[in-house]
C-alpha atoms as a PDB file:
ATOM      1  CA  UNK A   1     -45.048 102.270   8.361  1.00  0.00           C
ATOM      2  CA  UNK A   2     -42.814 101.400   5.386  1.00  0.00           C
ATOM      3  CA  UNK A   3     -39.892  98.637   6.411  1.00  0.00           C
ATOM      4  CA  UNK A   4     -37.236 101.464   5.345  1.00  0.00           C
ATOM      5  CA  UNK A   5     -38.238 104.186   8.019  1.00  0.00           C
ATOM      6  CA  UNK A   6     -38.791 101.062  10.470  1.00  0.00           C
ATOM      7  CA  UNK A   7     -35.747 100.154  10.178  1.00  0.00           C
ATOM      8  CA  UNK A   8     -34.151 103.353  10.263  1.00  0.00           C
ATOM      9  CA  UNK A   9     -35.965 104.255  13.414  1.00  0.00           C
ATOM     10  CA  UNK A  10     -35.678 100.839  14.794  1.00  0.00           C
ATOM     11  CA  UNK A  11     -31.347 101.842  14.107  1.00  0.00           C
ATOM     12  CA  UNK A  12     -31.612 104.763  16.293  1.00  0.00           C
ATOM     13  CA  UNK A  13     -33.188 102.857  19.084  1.00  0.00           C
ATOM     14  CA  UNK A  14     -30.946  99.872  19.215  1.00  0.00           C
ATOM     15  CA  UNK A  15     -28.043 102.675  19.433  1.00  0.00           C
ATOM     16  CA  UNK A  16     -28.847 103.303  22.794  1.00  0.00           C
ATOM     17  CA  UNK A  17     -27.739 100.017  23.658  1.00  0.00           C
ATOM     18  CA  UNK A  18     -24.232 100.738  22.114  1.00  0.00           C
ATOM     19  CA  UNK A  19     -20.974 102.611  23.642  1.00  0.00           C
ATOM     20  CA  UNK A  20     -20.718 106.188  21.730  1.00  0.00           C
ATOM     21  CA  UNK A  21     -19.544 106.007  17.895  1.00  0.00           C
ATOM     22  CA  UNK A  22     -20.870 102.352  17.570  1.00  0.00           C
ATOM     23  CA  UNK A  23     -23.728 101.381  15.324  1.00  0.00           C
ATOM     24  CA  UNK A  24     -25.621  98.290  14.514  1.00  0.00           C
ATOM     25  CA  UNK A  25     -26.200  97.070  10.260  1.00  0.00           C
ATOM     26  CA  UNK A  26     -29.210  95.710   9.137  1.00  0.00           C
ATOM     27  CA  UNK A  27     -29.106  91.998   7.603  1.00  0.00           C
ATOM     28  CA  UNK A  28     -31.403  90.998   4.519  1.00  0.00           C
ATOM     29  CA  UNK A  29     -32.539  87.359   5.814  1.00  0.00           C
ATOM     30  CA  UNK A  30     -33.228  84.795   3.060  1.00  0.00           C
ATOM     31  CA  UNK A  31     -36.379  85.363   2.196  1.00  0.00           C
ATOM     32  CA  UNK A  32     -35.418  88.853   1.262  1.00  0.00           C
ATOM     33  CA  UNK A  33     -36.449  90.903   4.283  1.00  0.00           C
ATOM     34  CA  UNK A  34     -33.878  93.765   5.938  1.00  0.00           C
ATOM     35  CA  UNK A  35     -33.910  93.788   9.688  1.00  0.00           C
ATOM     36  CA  UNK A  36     -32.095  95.408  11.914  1.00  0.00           C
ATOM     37  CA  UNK A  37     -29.707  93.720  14.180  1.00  0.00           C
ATOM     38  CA  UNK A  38     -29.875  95.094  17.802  1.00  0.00           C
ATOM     39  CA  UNK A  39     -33.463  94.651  18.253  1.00  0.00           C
ATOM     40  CA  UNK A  40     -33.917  91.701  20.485  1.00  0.00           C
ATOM     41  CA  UNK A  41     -31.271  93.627  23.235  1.00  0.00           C
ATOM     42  CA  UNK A  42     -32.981  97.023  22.611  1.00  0.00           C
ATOM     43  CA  UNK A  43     -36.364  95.376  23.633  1.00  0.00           C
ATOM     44  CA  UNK A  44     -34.501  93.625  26.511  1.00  0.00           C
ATOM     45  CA  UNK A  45     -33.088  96.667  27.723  1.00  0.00           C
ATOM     46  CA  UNK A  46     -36.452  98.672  27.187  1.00  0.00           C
ATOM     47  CA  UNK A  47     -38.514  95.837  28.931  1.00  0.00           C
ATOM     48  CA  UNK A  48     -36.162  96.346  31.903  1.00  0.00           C
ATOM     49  CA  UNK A  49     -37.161 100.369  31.715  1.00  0.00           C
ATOM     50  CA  UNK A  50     -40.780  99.431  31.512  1.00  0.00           C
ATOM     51  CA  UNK A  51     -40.696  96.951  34.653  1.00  0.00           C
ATOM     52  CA  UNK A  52     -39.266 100.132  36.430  1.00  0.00           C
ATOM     53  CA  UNK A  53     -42.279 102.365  35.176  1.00  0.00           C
ATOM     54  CA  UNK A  54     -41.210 104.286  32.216  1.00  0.00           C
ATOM     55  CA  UNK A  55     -44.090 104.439  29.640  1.00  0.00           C
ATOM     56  CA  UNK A  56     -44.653 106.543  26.573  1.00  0.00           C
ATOM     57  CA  UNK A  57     -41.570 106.514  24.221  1.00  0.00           C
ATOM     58  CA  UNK A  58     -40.463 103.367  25.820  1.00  0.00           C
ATOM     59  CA  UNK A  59     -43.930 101.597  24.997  1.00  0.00           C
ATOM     60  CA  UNK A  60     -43.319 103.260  21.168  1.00  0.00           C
ATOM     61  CA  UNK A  61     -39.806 101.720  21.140  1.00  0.00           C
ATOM     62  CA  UNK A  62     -41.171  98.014  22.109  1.00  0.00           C
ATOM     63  CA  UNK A  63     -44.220  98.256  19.212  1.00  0.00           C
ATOM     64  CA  UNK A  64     -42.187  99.326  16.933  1.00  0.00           C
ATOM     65  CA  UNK A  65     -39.613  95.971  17.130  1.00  0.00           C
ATOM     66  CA  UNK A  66     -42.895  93.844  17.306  1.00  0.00           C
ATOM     67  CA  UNK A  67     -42.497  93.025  13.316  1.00  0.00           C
ATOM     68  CA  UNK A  68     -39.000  92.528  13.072  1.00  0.00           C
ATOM     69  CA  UNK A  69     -39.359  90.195  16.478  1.00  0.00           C
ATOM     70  CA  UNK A  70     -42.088  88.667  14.460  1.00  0.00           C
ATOM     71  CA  UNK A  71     -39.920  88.368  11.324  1.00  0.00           C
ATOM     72  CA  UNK A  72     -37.191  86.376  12.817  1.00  0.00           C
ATOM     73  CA  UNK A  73     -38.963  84.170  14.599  1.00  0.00           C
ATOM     74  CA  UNK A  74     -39.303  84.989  18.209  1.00  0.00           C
ATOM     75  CA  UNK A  75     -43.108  84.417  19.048  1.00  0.00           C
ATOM     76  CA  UNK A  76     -42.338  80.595  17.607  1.00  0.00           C
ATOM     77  CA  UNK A  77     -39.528  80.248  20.079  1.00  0.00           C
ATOM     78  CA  UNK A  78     -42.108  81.440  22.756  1.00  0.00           C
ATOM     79  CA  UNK A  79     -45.588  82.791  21.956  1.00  0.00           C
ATOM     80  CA  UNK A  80     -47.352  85.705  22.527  1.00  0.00           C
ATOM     81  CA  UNK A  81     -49.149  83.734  25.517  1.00  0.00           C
ATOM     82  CA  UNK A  82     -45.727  82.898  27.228  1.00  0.00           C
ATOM     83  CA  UNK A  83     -44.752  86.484  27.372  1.00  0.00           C
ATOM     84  CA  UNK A  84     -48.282  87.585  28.433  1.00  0.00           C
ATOM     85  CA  UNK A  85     -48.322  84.745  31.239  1.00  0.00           C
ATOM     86  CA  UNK A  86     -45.386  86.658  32.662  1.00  0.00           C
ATOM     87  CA  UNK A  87     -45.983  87.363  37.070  1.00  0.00           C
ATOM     88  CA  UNK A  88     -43.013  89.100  36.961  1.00  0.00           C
ATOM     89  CA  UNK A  89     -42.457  91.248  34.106  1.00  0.00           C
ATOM     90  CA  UNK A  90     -44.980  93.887  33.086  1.00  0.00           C
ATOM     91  CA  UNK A  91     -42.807  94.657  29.949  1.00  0.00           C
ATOM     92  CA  UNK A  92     -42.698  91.250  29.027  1.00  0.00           C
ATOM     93  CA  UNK A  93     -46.728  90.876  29.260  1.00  0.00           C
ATOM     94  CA  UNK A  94     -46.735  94.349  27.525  1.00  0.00           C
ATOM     95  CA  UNK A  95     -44.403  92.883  24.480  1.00  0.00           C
ATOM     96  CA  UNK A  96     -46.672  89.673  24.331  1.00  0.00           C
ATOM     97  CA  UNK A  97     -49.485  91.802  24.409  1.00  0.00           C
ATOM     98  CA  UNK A  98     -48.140  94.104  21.035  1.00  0.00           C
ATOM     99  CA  UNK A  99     -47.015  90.593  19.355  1.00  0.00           C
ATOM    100  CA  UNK A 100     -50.556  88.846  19.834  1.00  0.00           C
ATOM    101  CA  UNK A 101     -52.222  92.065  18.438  1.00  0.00           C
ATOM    102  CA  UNK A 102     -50.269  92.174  15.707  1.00  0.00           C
ATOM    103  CA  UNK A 103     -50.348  88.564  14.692  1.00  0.00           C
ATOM    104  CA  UNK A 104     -54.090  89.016  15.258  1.00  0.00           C
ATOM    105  CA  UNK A 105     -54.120  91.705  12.545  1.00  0.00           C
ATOM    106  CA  UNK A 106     -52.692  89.254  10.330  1.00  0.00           C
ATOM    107  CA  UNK A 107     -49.067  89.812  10.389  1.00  0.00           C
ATOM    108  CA  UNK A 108     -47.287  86.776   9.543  1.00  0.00           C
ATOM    109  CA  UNK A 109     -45.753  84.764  12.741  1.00  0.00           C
ATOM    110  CA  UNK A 110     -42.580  84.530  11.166  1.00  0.00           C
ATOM    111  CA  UNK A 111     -41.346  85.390   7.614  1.00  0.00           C
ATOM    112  CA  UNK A 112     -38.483  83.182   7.310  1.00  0.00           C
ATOM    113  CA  UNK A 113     -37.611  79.756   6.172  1.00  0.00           C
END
Protein backbone atom coordinates (compact mmCIF):
# COMPACT_ATOMS: atom_id res chain seq x y z
CA UNK A 1 0.00 0.00 0.00
CA UNK A 2 1.32 3.43 -1.03
CA UNK A 3 2.28 5.77 2.27
CA UNK A 4 -0.48 8.35 0.89
CA UNK A 5 -3.62 5.98 1.13
CA UNK A 6 -1.89 4.62 4.49
CA UNK A 7 -1.96 7.52 5.83
CA UNK A 8 -5.20 8.60 4.75
CA UNK A 9 -6.76 5.45 6.05
CA UNK A 10 -4.58 5.36 9.03
CA UNK A 11 -6.49 9.40 9.51
CA UNK A 12 -9.82 7.89 9.54
CA UNK A 13 -8.94 5.36 12.14
CA UNK A 14 -7.20 7.54 14.62
CA UNK A 15 -10.57 9.74 14.33
CA UNK A 16 -12.31 7.40 16.29
CA UNK A 17 -10.28 8.27 19.10
CA UNK A 18 -11.32 12.01 18.77
CA UNK A 19 -14.60 13.99 20.11
CA UNK A 20 -16.85 14.80 16.82
CA UNK A 21 -15.40 17.64 14.39
CA UNK A 22 -11.76 16.95 15.62
CA UNK A 23 -9.05 15.57 13.39
CA UNK A 24 -5.50 14.56 13.75
CA UNK A 25 -2.43 16.15 10.92
CA UNK A 26 0.16 14.14 9.71
CA UNK A 27 3.92 15.28 10.55
CA UNK A 28 6.84 14.79 7.90
CA UNK A 29 9.70 13.51 10.43
CA UNK A 30 13.28 14.42 9.43
CA UNK A 31 14.18 12.00 7.35
CA UNK A 32 11.34 12.98 5.11
CA UNK A 33 8.62 10.47 5.97
CA UNK A 34 4.68 11.71 6.63
CA UNK A 35 3.03 9.92 9.49
CA UNK A 36 0.12 10.34 10.98
CA UNK A 37 -0.21 11.52 14.47
CA UNK A 38 -2.90 9.56 16.46
CA UNK A 39 -1.58 6.23 15.77
CA UNK A 40 0.07 5.05 18.90
CA UNK A 41 -3.59 5.92 20.92
CA UNK A 42 -5.64 4.41 18.03
CA UNK A 43 -3.62 1.10 18.49
CA UNK A 44 -4.00 1.55 22.29
CA UNK A 45 -7.54 1.96 22.11
CA UNK A 46 -7.92 -0.93 19.43
CA UNK A 47 -5.65 -3.31 21.55
CA UNK A 48 -8.12 -2.67 24.40
CA UNK A 49 -11.10 -3.82 21.76
CA UNK A 50 -9.08 -6.83 20.81
CA UNK A 51 -8.39 -8.00 24.58
CA UNK A 52 -12.30 -7.86 24.76
CA UNK A 53 -12.68 -10.12 21.53
CA UNK A 54 -13.34 -7.96 18.62
CA UNK A 55 -11.43 -9.30 15.53
CA UNK A 56 -11.68 -8.55 11.86
CA UNK A 57 -11.61 -4.74 11.16
CA UNK A 58 -10.01 -4.23 14.46
CA UNK A 59 -7.06 -6.74 13.54
CA UNK A 60 -6.98 -4.56 9.93
CA UNK A 61 -6.78 -1.32 11.97
CA UNK A 62 -3.65 -2.65 14.21
CA UNK A 63 -1.63 -3.99 10.77
CA UNK A 64 -2.17 -1.23 9.17
CA UNK A 65 -0.25 1.23 12.02
CA UNK A 66 2.50 -1.55 12.12
CA UNK A 67 4.81 0.74 9.64
CA UNK A 68 4.22 3.98 10.95
CA UNK A 69 4.81 2.27 14.69
CA UNK A 70 7.85 0.95 12.98
CA UNK A 71 8.78 4.35 11.50
CA UNK A 72 8.94 6.23 14.68
CA UNK A 73 10.58 4.03 16.59
CA UNK A 74 8.42 1.97 18.81
CA UNK A 75 9.74 -1.72 18.41
CA UNK A 76 13.35 -0.03 19.61
CA UNK A 77 11.67 1.32 22.69
CA UNK A 78 10.31 -2.31 23.20
CA UNK A 79 10.63 -5.11 20.63
CA UNK A 80 8.48 -7.19 18.89
CA UNK A 81 9.41 -9.99 21.60
CA UNK A 82 8.28 -7.71 24.57
CA UNK A 83 4.89 -7.24 23.12
CA UNK A 84 4.62 -10.94 22.09
CA UNK A 85 5.79 -12.03 25.75
CA UNK A 86 2.63 -10.29 26.86
CA UNK A 87 0.30 -12.93 29.66
CA UNK A 88 -2.06 -10.42 29.71
CA UNK A 89 -2.79 -8.79 26.57
CA UNK A 90 -3.77 -10.76 23.48
CA UNK A 91 -3.74 -7.45 21.44
CA UNK A 92 -0.50 -6.63 22.58
CA UNK A 93 0.99 -10.25 21.53
CA UNK A 94 -1.17 -9.75 18.34
CA UNK A 95 0.65 -6.14 17.61
CA UNK A 96 4.14 -7.79 18.40
CA UNK A 97 3.21 -10.48 16.33
CA UNK A 98 2.32 -7.93 12.99
CA UNK A 99 5.65 -5.84 13.97
CA UNK A 100 8.03 -9.02 14.01
CA UNK A 101 6.46 -10.12 10.63
CA UNK A 102 6.94 -7.14 9.17
CA UNK A 103 10.45 -6.41 10.28
CA UNK A 104 11.01 -10.01 9.15
CA UNK A 105 9.94 -9.00 5.62
CA UNK A 106 12.52 -6.49 5.73
CA UNK A 107 10.87 -3.38 6.77
CA UNK A 108 13.23 -1.15 8.36
CA UNK A 109 13.05 -1.12 12.44
CA UNK A 110 12.92 2.43 12.48
CA UNK A 111 13.36 5.10 9.73
CA UNK A 112 14.45 7.95 11.69
CA UNK A 113 17.55 9.55 12.95
Amino acid sequence: MDEMKQGNELAEINRKILAPGESLPAVTLQDGSRVQTGTVAAMLHNIGLYDQGARGEVERELRLAVPTLCRVGLFRLFSPEEWMASATSPGRRFVGEQARDYLAAGAPENVTP
